[in-house]
Structures are given as structure tokens and as C-alpha cells.
C-alpha atoms as a PDB file:
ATOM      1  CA  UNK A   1      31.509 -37.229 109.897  1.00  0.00           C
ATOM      2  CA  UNK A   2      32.642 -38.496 106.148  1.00  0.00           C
ATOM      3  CA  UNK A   3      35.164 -36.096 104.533  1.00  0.00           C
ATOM      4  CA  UNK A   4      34.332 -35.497 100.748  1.00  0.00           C
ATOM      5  CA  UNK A   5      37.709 -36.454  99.005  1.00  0.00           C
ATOM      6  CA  UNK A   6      38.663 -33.312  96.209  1.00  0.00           C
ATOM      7  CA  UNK A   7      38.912 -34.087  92.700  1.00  0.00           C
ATOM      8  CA  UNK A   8      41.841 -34.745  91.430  1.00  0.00           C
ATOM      9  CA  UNK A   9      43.637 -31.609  90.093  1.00  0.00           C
ATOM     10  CA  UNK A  10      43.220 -30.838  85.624  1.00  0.00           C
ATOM     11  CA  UNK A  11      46.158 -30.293  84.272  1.00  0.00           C
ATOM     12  CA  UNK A  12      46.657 -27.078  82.509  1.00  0.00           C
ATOM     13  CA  UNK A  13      46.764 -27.245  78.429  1.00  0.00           C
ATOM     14  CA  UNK A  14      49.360 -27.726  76.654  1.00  0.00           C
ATOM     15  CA  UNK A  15      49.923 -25.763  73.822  1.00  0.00           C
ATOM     16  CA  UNK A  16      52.365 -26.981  72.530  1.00  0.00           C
ATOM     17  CA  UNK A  17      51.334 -28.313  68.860  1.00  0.00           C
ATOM     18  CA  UNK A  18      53.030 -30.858  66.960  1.00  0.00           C
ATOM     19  CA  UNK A  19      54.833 -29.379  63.953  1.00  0.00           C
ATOM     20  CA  UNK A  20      53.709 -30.653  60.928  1.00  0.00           C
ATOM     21  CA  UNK A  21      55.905 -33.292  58.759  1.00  0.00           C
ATOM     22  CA  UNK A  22      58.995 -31.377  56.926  1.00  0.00           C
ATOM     23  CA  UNK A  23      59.375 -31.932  53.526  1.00  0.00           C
ATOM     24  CA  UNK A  24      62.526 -30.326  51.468  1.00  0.00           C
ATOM     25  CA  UNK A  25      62.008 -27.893  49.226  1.00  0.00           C
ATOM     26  CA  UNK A  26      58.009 -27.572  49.756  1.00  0.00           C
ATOM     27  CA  UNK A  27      57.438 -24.968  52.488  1.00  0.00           C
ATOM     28  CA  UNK A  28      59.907 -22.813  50.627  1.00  0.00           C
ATOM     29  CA  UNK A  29      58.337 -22.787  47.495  1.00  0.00           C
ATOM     30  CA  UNK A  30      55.205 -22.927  48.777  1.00  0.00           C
ATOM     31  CA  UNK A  31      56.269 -19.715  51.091  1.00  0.00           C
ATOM     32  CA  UNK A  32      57.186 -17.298  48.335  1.00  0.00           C
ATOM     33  CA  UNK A  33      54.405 -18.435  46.144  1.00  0.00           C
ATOM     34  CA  UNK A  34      52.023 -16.951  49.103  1.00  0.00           C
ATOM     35  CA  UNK A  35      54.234 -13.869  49.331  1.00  0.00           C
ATOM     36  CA  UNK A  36      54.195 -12.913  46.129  1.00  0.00           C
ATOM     37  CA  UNK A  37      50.466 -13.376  45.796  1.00  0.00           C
ATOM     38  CA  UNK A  38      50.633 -11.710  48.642  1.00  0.00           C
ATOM     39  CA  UNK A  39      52.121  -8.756  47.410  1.00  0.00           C
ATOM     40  CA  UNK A  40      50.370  -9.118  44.195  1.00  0.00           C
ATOM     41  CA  UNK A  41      46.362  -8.844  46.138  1.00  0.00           C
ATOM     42  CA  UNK A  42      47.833  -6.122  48.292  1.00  0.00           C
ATOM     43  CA  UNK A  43      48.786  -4.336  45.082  1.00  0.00           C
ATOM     44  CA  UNK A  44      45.177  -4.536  43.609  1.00  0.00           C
ATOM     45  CA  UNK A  45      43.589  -3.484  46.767  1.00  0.00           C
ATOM     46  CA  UNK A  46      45.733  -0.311  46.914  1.00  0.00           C
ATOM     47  CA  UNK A  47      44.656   0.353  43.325  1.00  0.00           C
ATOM     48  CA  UNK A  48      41.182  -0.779  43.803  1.00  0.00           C
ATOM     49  CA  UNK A  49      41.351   1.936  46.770  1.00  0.00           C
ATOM     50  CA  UNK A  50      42.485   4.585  45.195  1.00  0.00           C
ATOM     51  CA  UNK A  51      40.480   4.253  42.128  1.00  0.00           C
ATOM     52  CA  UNK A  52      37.735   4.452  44.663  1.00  0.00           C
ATOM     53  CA  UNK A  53      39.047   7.788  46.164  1.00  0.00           C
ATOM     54  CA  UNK A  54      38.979   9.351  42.603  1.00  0.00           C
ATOM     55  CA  UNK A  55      35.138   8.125  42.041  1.00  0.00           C
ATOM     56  CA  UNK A  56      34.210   9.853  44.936  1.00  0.00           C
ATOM     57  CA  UNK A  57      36.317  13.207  44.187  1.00  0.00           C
ATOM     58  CA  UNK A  58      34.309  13.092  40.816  1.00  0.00           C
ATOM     59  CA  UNK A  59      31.167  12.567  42.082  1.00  0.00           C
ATOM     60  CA  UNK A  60      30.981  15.530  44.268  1.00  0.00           C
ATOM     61  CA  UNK A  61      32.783  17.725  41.033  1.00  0.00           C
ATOM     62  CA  UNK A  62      29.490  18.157  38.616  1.00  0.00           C
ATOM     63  CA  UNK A  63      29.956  20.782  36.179  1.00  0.00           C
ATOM     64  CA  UNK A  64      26.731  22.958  35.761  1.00  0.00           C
ATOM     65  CA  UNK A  65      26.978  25.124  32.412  1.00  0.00           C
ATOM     66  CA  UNK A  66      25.038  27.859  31.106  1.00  0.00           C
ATOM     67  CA  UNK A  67      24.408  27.198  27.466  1.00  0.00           C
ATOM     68  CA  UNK A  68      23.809  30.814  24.807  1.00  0.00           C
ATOM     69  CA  UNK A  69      22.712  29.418  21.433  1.00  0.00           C
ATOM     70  CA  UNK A  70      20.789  28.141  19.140  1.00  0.00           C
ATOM     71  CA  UNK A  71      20.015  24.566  19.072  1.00  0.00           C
ATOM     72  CA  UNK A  72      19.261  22.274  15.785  1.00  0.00           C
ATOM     73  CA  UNK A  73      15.742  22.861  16.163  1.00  0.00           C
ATOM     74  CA  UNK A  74      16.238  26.488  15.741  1.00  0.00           C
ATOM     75  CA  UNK A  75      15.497  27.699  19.056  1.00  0.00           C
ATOM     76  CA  UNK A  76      17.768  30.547  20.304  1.00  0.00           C
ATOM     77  CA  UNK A  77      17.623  30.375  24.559  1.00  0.00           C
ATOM     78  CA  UNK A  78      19.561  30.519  28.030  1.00  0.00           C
ATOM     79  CA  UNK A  79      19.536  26.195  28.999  1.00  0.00           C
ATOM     80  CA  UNK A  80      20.584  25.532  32.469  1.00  0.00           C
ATOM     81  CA  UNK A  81      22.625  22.349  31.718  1.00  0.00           C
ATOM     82  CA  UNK A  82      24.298  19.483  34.572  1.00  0.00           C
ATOM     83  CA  UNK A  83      26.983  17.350  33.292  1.00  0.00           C
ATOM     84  CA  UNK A  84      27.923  14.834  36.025  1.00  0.00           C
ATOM     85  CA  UNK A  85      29.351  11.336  36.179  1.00  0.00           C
ATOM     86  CA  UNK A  86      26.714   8.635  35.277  1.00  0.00           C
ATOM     87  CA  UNK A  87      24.986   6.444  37.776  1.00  0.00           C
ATOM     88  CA  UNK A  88      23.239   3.158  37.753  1.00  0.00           C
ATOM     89  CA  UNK A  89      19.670   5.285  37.941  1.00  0.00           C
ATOM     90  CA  UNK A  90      20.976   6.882  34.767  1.00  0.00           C
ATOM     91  CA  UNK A  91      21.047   4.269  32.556  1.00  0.00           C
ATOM     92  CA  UNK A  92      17.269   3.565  31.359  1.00  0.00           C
ATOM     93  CA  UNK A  93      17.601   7.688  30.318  1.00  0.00           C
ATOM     94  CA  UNK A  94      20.873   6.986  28.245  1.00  0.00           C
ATOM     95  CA  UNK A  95      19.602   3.728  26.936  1.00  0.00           C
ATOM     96  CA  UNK A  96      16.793   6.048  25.559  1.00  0.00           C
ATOM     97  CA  UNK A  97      19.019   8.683  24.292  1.00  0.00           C
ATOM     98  CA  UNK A  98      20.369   5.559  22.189  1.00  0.00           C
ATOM     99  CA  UNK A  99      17.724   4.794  21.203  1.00  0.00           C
ATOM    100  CA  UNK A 100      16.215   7.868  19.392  1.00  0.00           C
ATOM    101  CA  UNK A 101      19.725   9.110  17.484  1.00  0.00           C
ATOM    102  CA  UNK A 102      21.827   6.177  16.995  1.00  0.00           C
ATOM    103  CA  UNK A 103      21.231   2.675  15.040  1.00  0.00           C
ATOM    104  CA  UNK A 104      24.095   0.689  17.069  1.00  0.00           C
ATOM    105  CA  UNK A 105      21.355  -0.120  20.253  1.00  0.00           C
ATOM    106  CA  UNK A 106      22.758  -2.008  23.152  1.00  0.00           C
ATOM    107  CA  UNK A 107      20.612  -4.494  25.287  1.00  0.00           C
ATOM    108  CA  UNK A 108      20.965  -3.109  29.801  1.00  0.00           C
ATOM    109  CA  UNK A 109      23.177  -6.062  30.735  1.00  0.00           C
ATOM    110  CA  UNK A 110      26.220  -3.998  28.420  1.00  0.00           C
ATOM    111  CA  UNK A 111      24.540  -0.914  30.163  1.00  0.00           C
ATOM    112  CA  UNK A 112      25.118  -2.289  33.852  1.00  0.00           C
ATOM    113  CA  UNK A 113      28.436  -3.942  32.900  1.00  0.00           C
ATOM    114  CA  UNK A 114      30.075  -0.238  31.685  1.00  0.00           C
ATOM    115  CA  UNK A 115      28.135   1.143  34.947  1.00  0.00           C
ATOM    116  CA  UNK A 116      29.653  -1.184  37.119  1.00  0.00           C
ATOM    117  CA  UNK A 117      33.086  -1.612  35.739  1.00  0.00           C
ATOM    118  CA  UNK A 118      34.178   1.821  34.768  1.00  0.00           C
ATOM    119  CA  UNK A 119      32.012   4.375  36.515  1.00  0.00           C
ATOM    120  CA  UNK A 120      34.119   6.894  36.901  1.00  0.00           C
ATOM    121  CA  UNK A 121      34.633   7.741  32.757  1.00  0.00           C
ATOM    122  CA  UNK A 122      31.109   7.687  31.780  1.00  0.00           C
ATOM    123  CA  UNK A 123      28.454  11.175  32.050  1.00  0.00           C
ATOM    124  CA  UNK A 124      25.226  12.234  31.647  1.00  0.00           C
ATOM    125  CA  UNK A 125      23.970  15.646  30.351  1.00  0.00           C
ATOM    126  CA  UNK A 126      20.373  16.573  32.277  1.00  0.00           C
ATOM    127  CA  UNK A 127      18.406  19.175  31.406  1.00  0.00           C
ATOM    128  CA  UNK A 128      16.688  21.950  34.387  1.00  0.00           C
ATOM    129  CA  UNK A 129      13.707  19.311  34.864  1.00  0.00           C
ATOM    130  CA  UNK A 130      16.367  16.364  35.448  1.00  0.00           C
ATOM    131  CA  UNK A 131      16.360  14.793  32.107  1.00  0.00           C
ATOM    132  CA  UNK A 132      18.766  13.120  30.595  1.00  0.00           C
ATOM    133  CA  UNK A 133      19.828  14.801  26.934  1.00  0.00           C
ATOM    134  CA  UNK A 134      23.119  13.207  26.329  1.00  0.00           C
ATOM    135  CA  UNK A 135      25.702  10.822  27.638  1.00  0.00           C
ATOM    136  CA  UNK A 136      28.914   9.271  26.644  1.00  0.00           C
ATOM    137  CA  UNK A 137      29.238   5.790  27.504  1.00  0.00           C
ATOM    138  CA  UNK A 138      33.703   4.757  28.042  1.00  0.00           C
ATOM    139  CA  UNK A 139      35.152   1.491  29.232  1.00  0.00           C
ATOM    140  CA  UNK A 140      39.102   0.759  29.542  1.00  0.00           C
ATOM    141  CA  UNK A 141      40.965  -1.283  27.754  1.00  0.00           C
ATOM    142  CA  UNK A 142      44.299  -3.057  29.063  1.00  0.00           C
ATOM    143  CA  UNK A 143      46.061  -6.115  28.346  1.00  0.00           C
ATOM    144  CA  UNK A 144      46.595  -8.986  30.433  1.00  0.00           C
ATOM    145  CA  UNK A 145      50.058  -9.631  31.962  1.00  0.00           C
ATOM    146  CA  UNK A 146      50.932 -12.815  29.512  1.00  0.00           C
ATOM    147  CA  UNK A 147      49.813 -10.892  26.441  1.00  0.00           C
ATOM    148  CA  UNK A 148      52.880 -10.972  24.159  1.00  0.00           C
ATOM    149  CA  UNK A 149      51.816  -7.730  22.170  1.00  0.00           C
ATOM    150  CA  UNK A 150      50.882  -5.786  25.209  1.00  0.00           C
ATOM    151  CA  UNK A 151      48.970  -2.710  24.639  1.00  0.00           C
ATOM    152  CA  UNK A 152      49.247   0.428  27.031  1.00  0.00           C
ATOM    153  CA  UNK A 153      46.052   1.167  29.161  1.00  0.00           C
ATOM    154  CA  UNK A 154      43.629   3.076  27.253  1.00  0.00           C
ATOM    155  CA  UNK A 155      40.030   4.385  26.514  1.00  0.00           C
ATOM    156  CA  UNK A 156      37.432   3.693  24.076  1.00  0.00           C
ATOM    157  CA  UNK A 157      34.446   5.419  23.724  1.00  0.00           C
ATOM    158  CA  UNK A 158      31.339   2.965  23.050  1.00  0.00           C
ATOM    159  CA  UNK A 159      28.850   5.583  22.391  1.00  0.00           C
ATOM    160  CA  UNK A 160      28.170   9.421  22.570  1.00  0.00           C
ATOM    161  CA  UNK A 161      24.718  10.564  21.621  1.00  0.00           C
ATOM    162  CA  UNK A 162      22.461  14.235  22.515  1.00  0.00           C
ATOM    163  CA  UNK A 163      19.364  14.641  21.977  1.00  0.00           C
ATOM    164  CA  UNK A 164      18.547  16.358  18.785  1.00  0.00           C
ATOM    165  CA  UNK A 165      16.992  18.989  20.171  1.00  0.00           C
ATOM    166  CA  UNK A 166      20.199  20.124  22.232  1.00  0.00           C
ATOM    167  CA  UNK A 167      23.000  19.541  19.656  1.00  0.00           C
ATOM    168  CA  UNK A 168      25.099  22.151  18.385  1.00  0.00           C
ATOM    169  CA  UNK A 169      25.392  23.531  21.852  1.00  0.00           C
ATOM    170  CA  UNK A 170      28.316  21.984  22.642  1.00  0.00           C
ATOM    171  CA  UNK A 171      27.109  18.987  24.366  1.00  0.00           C
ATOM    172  CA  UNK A 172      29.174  16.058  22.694  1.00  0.00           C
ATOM    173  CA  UNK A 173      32.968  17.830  23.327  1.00  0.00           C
ATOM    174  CA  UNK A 174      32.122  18.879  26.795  1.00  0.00           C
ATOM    175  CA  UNK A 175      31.013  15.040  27.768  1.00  0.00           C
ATOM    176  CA  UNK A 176      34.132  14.131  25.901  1.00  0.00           C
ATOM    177  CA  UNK A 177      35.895  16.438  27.698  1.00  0.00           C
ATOM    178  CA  UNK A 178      34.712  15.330  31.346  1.00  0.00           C
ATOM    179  CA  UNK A 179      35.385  11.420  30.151  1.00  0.00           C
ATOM    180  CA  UNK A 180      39.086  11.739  28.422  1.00  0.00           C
ATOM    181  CA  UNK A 181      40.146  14.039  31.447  1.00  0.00           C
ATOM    182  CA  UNK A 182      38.738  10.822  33.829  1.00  0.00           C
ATOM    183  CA  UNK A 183      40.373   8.455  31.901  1.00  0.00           C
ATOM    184  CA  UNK A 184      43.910  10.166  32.143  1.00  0.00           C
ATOM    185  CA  UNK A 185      43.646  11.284  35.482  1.00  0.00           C
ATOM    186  CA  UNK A 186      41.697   7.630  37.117  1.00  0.00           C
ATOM    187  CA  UNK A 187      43.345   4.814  35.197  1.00  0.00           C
ATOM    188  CA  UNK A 188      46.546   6.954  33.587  1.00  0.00           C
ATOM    189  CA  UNK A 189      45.077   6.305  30.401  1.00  0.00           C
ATOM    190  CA  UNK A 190      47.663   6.739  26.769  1.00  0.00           C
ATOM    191  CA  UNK A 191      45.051   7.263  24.720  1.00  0.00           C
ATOM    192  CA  UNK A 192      41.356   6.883  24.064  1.00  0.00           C
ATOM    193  CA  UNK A 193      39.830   5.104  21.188  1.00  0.00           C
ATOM    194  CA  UNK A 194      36.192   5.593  19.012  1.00  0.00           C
ATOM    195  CA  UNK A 195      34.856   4.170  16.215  1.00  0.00           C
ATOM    196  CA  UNK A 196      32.790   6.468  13.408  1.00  0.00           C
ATOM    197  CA  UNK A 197      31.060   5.458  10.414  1.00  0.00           C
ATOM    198  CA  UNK A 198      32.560   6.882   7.475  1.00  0.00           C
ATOM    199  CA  UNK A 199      29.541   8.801   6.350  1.00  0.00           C
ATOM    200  CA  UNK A 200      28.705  10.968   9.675  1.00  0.00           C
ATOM    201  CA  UNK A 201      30.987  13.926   8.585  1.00  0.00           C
ATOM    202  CA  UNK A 202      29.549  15.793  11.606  1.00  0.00           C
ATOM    203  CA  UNK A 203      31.044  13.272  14.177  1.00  0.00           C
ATOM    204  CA  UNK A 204      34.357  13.137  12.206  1.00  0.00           C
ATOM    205  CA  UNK A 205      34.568  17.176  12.510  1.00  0.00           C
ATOM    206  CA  UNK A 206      33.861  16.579  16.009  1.00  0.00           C
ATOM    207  CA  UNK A 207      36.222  14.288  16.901  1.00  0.00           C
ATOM    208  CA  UNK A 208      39.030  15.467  14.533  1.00  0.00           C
ATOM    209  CA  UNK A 209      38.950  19.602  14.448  1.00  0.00           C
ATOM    210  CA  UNK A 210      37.294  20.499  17.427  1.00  0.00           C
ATOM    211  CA  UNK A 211      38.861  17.609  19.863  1.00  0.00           C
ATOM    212  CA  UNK A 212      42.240  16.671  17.968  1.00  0.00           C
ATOM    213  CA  UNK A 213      41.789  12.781  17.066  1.00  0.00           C
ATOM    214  CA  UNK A 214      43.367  11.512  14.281  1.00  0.00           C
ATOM    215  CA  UNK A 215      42.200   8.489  11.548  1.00  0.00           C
ATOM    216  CA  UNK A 216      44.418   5.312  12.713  1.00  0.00           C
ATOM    217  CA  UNK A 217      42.798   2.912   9.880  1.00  0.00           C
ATOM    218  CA  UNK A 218      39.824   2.198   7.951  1.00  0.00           C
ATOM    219  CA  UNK A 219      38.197  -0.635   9.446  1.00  0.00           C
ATOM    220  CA  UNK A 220      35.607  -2.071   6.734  1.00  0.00           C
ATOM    221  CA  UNK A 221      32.163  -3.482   7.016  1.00  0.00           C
ATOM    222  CA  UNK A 222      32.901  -2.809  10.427  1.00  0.00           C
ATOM    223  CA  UNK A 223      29.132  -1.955  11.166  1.00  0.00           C
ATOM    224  CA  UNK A 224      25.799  -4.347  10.654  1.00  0.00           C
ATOM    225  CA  UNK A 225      24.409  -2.742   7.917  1.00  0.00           C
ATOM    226  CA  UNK A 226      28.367  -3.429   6.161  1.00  0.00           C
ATOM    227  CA  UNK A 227      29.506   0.971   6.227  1.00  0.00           C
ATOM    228  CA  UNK A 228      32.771   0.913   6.912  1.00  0.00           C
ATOM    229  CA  UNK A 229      34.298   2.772  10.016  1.00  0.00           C
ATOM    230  CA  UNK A 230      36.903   5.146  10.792  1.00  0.00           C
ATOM    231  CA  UNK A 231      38.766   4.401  14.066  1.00  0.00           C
ATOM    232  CA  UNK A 232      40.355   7.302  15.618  1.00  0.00           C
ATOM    233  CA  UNK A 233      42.700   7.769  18.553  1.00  0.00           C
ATOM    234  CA  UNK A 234      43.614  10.476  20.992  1.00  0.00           C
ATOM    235  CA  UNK A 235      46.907  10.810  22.610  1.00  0.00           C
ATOM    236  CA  UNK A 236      46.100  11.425  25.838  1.00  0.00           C
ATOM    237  CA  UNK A 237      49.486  11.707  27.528  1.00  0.00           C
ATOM    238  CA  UNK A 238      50.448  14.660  25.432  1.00  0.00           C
ATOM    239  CA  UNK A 239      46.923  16.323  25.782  1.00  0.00           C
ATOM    240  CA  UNK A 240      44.840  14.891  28.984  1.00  0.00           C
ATOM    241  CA  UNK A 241      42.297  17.741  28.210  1.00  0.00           C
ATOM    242  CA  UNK A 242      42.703  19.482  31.428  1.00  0.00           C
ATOM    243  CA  UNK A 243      42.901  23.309  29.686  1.00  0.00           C
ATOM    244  CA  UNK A 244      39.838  22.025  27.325  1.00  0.00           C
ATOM    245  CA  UNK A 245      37.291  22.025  29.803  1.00  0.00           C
ATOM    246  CA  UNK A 246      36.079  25.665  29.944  1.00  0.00           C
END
């Protein structure tokens, strides 16, 4: 009988790996660069985080309103009225309120990009049927870390516009409301920013007697057709708007 000889025993793994070549001064550089990276990532994702946190608060807080009035077309009537942060699906309905009031138009890629960026500062106004009859349209503005002349964070309103038919029921402040309370309360926002053009005394009583925004300069030609415009600030640190919204 032949005896089947056993194969020769594997030796285990080794694990031990080879450390790789020191060089002076490197890895410790190299080391705190990573950690303060590090730090500086884990930073963003915290803010990034809770940024998200306060999207979703303000999503679920729409503000219905019953509006008593008369509007500029001279109808008197009860209007059952939804003001509620702005979505993507929103924006061919705002694009269209921008269209019919206002000559400063925007093409949907600035749409999206305001959508996307800064959702949480931007609402819609929809009517019972689920129309859109006003918006106001906010980004943020903050420097960059190496900017010399660094501003503090703030707001600037790109565009407000109702529907004609629904004005002078108190659309415009109560979406200016909703947006200058998200700015403070999201991003700790100074102040917020607009532009007007000299002319629209409406938008300037608006702005300065009913909301408490105040001329910084005259900015002229500042628009296409060469008006000059009016750009106004709001300190929002003193006044973040919360006892306005009723």
C-alpha cells in the first residue's frame, strides 16, 4: 500500500508591512495639513447639516392667510392665500410672474441656480386653485476667506413681483417677511440688500415705510434701459422681522 505524503504546511501571513521611507520634516507637515482640512470639511458638513435641518423645519411651516380687501383691479373679496418656501416645480410659475410685471427677465439656468443654492430664502404666493401670484426670489452673499475687505454674510433680494391682479393685498411685505426672517434665522444673515429703480415710488414706499430699508447710494445707469437705481439695505440683526409676520 503507497502512503500519500501531506503537503507541506503554508505558512501563516505576515502582516507585518514595511514602513514606508522617513523623510524629516514631511509627514509632519504633511500631517497637520490633513488635520486641518480635516477639521475644516468637518466644519462644512456640520453647517451643510444644519442648514439642511432648517430647510426642512421651513418646509413643513407654510403660512396660509386670509386676505379682506380690495385688490388693484378693484375687486373687494375673501382670497384664500398659501405662502410657502419655493420649490424647483415652482419656478416655470415665478418665471411667468416675471414675466408679466417686471422688465429685468431672467433666463431658468439663474432660476435653478437660486433654487438650488439658497432654497430655503426664496417663496411663492399660490392662489386656492394652486397658482402661483407672487414670489420673491433671495440668494446670499458672503465673502471668501482671502477677501481683504470682507463683507458680513448677507441677503439680496433679486426679484419680488405679484400679480397685478393681487397687489395691494399685502402680498410683497409678507413674502419679504417670510424671506428676511429665513435669511436671519438660516445663514445669520446682517442685512439684506435690493435694488429699485428710481422711478417705482410704489416699491420705494414698500421697502422704506412699510418694511424699514434705508437708501445706501444711488447707483446710476444701473439698469439696461440706463434709469438709475436706488440700493437699499436692511439691518437685519437689529430687526430679523420675527414680530412682523402677523
Amino acid at each position: 500500500m503507497t502512503m500519500e505524503s501531506s503537503p507541506p504546511p503554508i505558512p501563516p501571513p505576515s502582516w507585518d508591512v514595511p514602513a514606508p521611507p522617513f523623510r524629516p520634516g514631511v509627514e509632519e507637515d504633511y500631517s497637520g495639513r490633513s488635520y486641518e482640512e480635516a477639521l475644516k470639511i468637518s466644519k462644512k458638513i456640520d453647517e451643510q447639516i444644519a442648514i439642511s435641518k432648517k430647510a426642512m423645519e421651513r418646509k413643513k411651516q407654510s403660512v396660509q392667510i386670509l386676505l379682506l380687501g380690495q385688490s388693484e383691479s378693484g375687486k373687494s373679496s375673501v382670497l384664500k392665500m398659501l405662502l410657502r418656501g419655493s420649490q424647483v416645480d415652482d419656478l416655470l410659475g415665478m418665471q411667468a410672474a416675471n414675466l408679466q410685471n417686471l422688465p429685468e427677465n431672467y433666463v431658468m439656468k439663474f432660476w435653478m441656480y437660486h433654487a438650488m443654492t439658497w432654497p430655503q430664502i426664496s417663496y411663492v404666493a399660490e392662489d386656492h386653485k394652486g397658482r402661483i401670484v407672487g414670489y420673491v426670489l433671495a440668494k446670499i452673499e458672503e465673502s471668501n476667506d482671502d477677501d481683504k475687505d470682507k463683507e458680513p454674510i448677507h441677503g439680496h433680494v433679486n426679484s419680488i413681483s405679484v400679480l397685478r391682479s393681487y397687489r395691494r393685498l399685502g402680498l410683497a411685505k409678507k413674502l419679504m417677511l417670510l424671506s428676511q426672517k429665513a435669511m436671519h434665522d438660516v445663514y445669520k444673515a446682517e442685512y439684506v440688500s435690493l435694488h429699485v429703480r428710481k422711478s417705482n415710488k410704489a416699491a420705494i414706499g414698500l421697502y422704506r415705510d412699510t418694511l424699514g430699508f434705508e437708501v445706501a447710494k444711488v447707483e446710476k445707469k444701473y439698469y439696461g434701459d440706463g434709469e438709475d437705481a436706488l440700493s437699499m439695505r436692511l439691518n437685519l440683526k437689529d430687526d430679523p422681522a420675527q414680530d412682523k409676520l402677523s
